[in-house]
C-alpha atoms as a PDB file:
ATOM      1  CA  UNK A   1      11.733   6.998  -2.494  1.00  0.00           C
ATOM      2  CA  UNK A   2      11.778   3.331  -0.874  1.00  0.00           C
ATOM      3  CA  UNK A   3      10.530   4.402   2.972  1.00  0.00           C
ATOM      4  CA  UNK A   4      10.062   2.899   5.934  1.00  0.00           C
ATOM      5  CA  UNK A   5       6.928   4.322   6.315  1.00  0.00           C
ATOM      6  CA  UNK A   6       4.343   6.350   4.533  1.00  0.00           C
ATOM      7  CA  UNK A   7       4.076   8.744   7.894  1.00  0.00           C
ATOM      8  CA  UNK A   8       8.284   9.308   7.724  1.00  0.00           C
ATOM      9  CA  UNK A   9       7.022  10.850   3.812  1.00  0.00           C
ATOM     10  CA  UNK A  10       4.282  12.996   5.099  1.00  0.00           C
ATOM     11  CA  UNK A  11       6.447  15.174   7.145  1.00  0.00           C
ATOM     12  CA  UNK A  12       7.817  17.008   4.324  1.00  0.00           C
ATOM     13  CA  UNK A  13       5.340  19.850   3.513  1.00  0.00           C
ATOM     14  CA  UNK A  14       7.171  20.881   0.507  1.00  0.00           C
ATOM     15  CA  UNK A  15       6.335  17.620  -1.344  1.00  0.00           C
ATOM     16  CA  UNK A  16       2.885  15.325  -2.190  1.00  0.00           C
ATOM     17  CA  UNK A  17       2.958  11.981  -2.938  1.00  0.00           C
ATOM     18  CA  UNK A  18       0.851   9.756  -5.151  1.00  0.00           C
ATOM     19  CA  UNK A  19       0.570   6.184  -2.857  1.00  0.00           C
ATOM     20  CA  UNK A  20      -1.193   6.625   0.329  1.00  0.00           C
ATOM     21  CA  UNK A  21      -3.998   4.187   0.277  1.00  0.00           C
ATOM     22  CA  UNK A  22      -2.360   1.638   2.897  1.00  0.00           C
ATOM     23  CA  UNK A  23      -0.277   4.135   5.334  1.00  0.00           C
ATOM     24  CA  UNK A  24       1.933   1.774   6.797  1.00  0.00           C
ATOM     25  CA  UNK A  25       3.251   0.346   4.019  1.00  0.00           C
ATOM     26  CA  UNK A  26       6.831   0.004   2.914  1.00  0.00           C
ATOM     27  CA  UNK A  27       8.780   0.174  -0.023  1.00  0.00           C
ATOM     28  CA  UNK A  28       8.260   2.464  -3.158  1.00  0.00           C
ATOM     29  CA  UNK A  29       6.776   5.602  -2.925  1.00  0.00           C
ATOM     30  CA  UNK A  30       6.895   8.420  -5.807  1.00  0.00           C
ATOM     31  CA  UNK A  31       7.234  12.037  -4.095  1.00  0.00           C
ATOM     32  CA  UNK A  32       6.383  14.908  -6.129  1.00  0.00           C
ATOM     33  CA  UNK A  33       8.085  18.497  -5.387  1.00  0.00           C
ATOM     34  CA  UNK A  34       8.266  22.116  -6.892  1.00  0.00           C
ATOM     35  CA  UNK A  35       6.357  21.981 -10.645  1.00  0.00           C
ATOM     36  CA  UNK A  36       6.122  18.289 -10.579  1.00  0.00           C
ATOM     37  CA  UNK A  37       3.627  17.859  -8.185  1.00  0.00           C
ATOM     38  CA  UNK A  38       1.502  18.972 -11.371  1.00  0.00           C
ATOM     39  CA  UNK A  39       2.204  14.717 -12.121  1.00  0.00           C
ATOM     40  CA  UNK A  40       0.684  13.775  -9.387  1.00  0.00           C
ATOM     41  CA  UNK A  41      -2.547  12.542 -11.156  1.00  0.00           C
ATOM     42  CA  UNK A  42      -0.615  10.910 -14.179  1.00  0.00           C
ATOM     43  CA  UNK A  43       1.694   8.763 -11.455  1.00  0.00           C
ATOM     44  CA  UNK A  44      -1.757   7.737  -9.117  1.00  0.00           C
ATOM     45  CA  UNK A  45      -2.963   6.129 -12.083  1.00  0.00           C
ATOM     46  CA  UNK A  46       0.196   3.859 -12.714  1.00  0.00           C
ATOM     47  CA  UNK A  47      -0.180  -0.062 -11.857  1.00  0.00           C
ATOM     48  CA  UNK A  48       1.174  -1.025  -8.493  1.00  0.00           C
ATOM     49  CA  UNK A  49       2.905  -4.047  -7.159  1.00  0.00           C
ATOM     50  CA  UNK A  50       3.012  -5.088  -3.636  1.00  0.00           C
ATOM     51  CA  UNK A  51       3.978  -7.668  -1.408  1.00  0.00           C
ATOM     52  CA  UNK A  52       1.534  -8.655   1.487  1.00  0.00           C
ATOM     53  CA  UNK A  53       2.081 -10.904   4.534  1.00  0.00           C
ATOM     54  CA  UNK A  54      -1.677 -11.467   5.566  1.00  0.00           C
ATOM     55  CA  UNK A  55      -2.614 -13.191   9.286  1.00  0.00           C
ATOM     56  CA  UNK A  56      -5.284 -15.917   8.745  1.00  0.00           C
ATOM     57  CA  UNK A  57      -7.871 -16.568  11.483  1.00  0.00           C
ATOM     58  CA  UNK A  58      -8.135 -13.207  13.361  1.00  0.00           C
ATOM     59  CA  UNK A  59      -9.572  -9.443  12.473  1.00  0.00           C
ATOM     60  CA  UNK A  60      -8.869  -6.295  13.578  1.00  0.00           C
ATOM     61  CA  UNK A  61     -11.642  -2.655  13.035  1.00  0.00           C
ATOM     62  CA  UNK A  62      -8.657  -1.287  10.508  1.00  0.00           C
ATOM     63  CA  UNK A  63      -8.264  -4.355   8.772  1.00  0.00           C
ATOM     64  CA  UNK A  64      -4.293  -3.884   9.547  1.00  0.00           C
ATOM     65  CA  UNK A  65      -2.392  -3.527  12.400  1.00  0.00           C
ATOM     66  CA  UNK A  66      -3.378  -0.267  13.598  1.00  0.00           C
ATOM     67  CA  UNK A  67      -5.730  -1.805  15.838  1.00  0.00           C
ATOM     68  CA  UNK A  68      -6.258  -4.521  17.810  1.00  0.00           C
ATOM     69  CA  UNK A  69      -7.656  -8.228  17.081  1.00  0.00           C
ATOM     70  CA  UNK A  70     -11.460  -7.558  18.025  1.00  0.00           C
ATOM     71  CA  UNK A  71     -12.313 -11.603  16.771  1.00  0.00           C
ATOM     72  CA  UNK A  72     -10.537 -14.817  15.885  1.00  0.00           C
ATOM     73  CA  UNK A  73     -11.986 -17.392  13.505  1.00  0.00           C
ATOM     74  CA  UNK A  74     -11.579 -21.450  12.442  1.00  0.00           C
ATOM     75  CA  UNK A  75      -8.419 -22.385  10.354  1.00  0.00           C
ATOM     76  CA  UNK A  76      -8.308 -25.732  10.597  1.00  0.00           C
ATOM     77  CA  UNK A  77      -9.653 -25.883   6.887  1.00  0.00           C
ATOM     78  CA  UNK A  78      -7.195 -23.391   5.485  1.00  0.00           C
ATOM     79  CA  UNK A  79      -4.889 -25.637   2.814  1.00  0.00           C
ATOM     80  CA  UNK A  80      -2.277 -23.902   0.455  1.00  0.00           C
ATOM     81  CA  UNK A  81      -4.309 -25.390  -2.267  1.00  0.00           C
ATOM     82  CA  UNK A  82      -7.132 -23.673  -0.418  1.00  0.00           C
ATOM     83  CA  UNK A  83      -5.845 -20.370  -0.950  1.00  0.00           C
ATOM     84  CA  UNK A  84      -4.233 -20.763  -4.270  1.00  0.00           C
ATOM     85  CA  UNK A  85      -7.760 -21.388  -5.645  1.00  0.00           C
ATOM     86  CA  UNK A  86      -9.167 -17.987  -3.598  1.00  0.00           C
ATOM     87  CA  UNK A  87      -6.766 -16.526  -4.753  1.00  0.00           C
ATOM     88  CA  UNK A  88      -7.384 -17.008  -8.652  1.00  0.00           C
ATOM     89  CA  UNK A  89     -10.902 -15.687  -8.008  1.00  0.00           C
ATOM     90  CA  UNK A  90      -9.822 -12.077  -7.274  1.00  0.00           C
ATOM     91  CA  UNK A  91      -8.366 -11.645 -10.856  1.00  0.00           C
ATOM     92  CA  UNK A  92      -9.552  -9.248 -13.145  1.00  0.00           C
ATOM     93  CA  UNK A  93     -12.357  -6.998 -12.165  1.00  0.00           C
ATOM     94  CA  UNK A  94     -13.957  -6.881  -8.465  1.00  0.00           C
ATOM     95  CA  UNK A  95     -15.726  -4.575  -6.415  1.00  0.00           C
ATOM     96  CA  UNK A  96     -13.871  -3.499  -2.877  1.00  0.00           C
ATOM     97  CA  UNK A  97     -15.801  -2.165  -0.342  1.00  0.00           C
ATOM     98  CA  UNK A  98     -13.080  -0.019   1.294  1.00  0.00           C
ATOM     99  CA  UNK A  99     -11.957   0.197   5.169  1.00  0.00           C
ATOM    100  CA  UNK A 100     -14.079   2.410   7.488  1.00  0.00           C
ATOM    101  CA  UNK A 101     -10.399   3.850   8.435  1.00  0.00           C
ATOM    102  CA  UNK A 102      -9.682   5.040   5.218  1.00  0.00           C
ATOM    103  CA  UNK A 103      -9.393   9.385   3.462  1.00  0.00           C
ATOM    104  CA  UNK A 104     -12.751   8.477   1.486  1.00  0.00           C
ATOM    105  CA  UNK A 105     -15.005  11.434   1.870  1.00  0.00           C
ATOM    106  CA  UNK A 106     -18.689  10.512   3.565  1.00  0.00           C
ATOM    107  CA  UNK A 107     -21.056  13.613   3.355  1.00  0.00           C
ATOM    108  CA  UNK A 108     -18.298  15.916   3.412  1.00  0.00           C
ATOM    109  CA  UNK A 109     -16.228  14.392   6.525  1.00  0.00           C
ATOM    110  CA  UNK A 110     -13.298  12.102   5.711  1.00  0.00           C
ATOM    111  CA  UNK A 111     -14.296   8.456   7.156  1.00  0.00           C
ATOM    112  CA  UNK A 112     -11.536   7.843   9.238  1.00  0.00           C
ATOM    113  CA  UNK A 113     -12.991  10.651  11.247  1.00  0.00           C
ATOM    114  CA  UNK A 114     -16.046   9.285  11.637  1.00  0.00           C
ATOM    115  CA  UNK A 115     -14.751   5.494  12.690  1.00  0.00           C
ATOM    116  CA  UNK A 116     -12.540   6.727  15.466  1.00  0.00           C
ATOM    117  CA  UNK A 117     -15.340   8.566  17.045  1.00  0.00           C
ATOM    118  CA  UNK A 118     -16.859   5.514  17.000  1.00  0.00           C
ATOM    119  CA  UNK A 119     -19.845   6.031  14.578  1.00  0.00           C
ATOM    120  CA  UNK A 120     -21.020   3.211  11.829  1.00  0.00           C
ATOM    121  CA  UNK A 121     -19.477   4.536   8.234  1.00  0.00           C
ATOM    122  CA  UNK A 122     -21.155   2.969   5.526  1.00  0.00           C
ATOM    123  CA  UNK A 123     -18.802   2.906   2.025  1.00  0.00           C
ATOM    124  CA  UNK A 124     -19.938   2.132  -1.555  1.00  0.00           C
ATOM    125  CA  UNK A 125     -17.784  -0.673  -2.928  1.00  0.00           C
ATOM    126  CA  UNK A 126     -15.539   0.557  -5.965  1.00  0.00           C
ATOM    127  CA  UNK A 127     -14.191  -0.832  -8.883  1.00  0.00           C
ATOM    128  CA  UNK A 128     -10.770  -1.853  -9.090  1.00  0.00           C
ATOM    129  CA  UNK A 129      -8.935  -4.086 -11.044  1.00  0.00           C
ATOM    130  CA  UNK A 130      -6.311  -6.764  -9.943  1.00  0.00           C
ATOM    131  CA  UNK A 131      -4.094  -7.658 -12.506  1.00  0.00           C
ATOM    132  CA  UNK A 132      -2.022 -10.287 -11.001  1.00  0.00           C
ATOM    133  CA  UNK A 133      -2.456 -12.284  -7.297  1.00  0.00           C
ATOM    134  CA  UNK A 134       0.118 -14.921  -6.357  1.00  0.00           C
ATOM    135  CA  UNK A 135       0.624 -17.087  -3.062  1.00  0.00           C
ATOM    136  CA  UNK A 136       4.523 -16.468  -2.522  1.00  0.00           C
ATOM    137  CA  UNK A 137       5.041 -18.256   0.951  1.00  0.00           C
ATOM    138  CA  UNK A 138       2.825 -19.192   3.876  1.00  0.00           C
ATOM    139  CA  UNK A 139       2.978 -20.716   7.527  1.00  0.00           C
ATOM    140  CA  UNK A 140      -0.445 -22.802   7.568  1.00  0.00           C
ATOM    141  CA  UNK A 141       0.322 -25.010  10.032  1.00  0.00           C
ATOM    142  CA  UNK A 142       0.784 -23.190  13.274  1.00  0.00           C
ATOM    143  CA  UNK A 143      -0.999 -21.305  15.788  1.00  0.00           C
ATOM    144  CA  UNK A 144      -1.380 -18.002  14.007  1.00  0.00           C
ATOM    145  CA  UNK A 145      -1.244 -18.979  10.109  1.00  0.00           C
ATOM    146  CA  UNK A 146      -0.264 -16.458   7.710  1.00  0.00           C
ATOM    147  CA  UNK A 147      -0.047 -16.010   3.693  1.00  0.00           C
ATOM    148  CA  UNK A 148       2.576 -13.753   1.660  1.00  0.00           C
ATOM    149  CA  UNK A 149       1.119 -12.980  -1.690  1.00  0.00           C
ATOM    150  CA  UNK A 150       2.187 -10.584  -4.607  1.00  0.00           C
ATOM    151  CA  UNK A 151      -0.187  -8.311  -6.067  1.00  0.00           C
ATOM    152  CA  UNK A 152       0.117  -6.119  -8.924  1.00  0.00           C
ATOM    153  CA  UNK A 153      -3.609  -3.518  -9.173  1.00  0.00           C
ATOM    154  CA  UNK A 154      -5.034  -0.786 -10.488  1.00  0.00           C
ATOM    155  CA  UNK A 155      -5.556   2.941  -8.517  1.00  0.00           C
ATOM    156  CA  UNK A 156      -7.618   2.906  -5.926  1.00  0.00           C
ATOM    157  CA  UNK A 157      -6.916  -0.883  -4.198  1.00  0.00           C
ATOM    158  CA  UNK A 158      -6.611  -0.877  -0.399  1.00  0.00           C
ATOM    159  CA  UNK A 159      -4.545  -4.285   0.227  1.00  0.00           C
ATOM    160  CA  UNK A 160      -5.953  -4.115   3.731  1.00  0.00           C
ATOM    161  CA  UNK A 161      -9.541  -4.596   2.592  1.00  0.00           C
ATOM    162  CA  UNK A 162      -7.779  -7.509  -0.030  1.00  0.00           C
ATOM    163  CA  UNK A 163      -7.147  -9.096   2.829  1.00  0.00           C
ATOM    164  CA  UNK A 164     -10.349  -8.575   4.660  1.00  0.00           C
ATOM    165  CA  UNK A 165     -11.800 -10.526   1.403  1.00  0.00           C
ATOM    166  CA  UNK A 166      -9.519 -12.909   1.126  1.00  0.00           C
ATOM    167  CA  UNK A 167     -10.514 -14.113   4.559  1.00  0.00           C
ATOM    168  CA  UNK A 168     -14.069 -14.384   4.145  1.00  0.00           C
ATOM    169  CA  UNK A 169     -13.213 -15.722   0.927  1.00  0.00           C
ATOM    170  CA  UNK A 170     -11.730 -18.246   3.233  1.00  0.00           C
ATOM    171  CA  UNK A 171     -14.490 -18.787   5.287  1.00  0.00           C
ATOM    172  CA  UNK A 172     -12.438 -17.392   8.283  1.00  0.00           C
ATOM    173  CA  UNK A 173     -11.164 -13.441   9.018  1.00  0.00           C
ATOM    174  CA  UNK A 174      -7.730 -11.697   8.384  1.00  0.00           C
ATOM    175  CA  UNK A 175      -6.089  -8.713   8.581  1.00  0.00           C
ATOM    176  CA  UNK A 176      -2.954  -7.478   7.266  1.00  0.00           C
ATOM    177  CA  UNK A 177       0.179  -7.513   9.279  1.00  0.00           C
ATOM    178  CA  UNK A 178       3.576  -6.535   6.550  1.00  0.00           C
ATOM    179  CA  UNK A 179       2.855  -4.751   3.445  1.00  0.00           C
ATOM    180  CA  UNK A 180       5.909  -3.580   0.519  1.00  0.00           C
ATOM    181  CA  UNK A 181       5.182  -1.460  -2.271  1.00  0.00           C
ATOM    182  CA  UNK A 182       7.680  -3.152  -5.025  1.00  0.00           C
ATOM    183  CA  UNK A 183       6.814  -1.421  -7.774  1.00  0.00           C
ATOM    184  CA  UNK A 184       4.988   2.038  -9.064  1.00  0.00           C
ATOM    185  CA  UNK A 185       4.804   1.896 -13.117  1.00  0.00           C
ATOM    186  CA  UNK A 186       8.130   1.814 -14.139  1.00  0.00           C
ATOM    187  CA  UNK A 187       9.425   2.953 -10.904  1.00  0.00           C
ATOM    188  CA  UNK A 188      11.047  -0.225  -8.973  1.00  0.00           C
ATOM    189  CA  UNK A 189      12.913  -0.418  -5.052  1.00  0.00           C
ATOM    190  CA  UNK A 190      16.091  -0.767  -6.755  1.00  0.00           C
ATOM    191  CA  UNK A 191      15.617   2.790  -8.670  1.00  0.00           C
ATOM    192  CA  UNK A 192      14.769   3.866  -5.382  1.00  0.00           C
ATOM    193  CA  UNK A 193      16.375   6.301  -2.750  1.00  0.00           C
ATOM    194  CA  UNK A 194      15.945   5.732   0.830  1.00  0.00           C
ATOM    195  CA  UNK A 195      14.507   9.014   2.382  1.00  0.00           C
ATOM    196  CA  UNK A 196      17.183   9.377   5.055  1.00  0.00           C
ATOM    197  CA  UNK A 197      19.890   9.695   2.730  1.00  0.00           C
ATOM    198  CA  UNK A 198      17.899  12.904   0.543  1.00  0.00           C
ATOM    199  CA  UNK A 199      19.829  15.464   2.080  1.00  0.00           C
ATOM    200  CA  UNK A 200      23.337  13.866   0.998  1.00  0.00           C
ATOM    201  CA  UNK A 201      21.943  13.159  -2.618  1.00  0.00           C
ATOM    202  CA  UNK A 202      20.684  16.330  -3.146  1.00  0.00           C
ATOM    203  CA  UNK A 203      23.770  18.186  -1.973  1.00  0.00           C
ATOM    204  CA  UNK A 204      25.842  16.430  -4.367  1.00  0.00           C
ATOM    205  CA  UNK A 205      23.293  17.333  -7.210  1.00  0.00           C
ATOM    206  CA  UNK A 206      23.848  20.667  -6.485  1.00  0.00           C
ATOM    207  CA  UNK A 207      28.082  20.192  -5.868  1.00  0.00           C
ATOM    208  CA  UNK A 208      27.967  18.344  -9.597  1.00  0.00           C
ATOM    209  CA  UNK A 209      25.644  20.861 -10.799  1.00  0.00           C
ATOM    210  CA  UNK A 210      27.800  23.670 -10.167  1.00  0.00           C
ATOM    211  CA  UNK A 211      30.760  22.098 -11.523  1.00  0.00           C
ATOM    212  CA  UNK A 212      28.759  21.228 -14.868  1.00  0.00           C
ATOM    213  CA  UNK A 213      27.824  25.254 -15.310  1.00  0.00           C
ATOM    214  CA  UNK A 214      31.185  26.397 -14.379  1.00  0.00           C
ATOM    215  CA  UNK A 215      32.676  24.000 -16.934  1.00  0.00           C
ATOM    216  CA  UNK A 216      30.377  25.488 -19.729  1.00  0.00           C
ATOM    217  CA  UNK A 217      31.181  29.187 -18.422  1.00  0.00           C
ATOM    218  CA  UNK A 218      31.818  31.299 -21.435  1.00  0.00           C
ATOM    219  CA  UNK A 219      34.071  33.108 -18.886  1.00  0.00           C
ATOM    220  CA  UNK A 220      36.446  30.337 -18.510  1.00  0.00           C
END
């Protein structure tokens, strides 16, 4: 599916899907229904590619923007050359802590749970590989400064806490403002089907469908 949200996906109880680390992303999401949610595991552990507009100089508790900015920092320092060399350093193998807003389990309670009642959630960082990082456009010289960079990583990679990292990386904060799944495997936008137009694609499955077996009728 190519989404507008993650959330728009969740509403259908009849399927599961395999990309829910950052919910309000956009773009490519696999949805598994009937006997292929048995896949489930094999798709979760396909490379992913996404496209991330990151805000430079400001944080937020979430690390996105599901909350509020809660502290600004210096960006006076922040060149594209700047980030183009941060950037290179997140290549290849790196430990993540991930986001206190996040499904990861913590004594049997998921942690988002515990972060909006307010208490401290401590996470262990993983390890997760990035395979690719580019700088693809960015707005450095203006009041609120911003990066767009293309990611390709392994399972398991919360692009929100990327761009916690990449700000302290930076000596300053960020948070993550646009994100766009481009890529799942294989599975690009352009192979994609927007969600809102299911119902229409499946009915003509089943209109060609019946045409194929009646066709092939030994009857006829």
């Amino acid at each position: 599916f190519k989404q507008k949200t993650a959330y728009e996906i969740y509403q259908c109880d009849w399927s599961s899907d395999v990309c829910s680390s950052d919910l309000l992303a956009t773009g490519v999401m696999i949805v598994c229904t009937g006997k292929a949610t048995k896949r489930i595991e094999e798709f979760q552990y396909h490379t992913k590619e996404y496209v991330a507009t990151i805000r430079l100089g400001a944080t937020t508790p979430s690390y996105d923007l599901e909350h509020e900015i809660d502290a600004t920092y210096p960006t006076e320092h922040i060149t594209r050359g700047l980030v183009e060399e941060t950037l290179k350093k997140f290549i290849g193998e790196i430990q993540q802590v991930p986001p206190a807003f996040s499904a990861c389990m913590v004594n049997g309670k998921r942690a988002y749970d515990l972060a909006r009642k307010g208490e401290e959630v401590e996470l262990k960082p993983k390890l997760l590989v990035i395979d690719e990082i580019e700088l693809l456009d960015d707005g450095l010289d203006i009041a609120e400064p911003w990066i767009k960079v293309r990611v390709v990583c392994s399972k398991g990679t919360y692009i929100r806490a990327l761009a916690r990292d990449i700000g302290e990386a930076l000596q300053s904060g960020a948070h993550l403002t646009a994100l766009e799944r481009t890529r799942v495997g294989d599975v690009r936008l352009a192979d994609c089907l927007n969600p809102l137009d299911f119902k229409e694609w499946r009915s003509e499955e089943r209109r060609v469908g019946k045409e194929c077996r009646s066709r092939w009728s030994p009857y006829h």
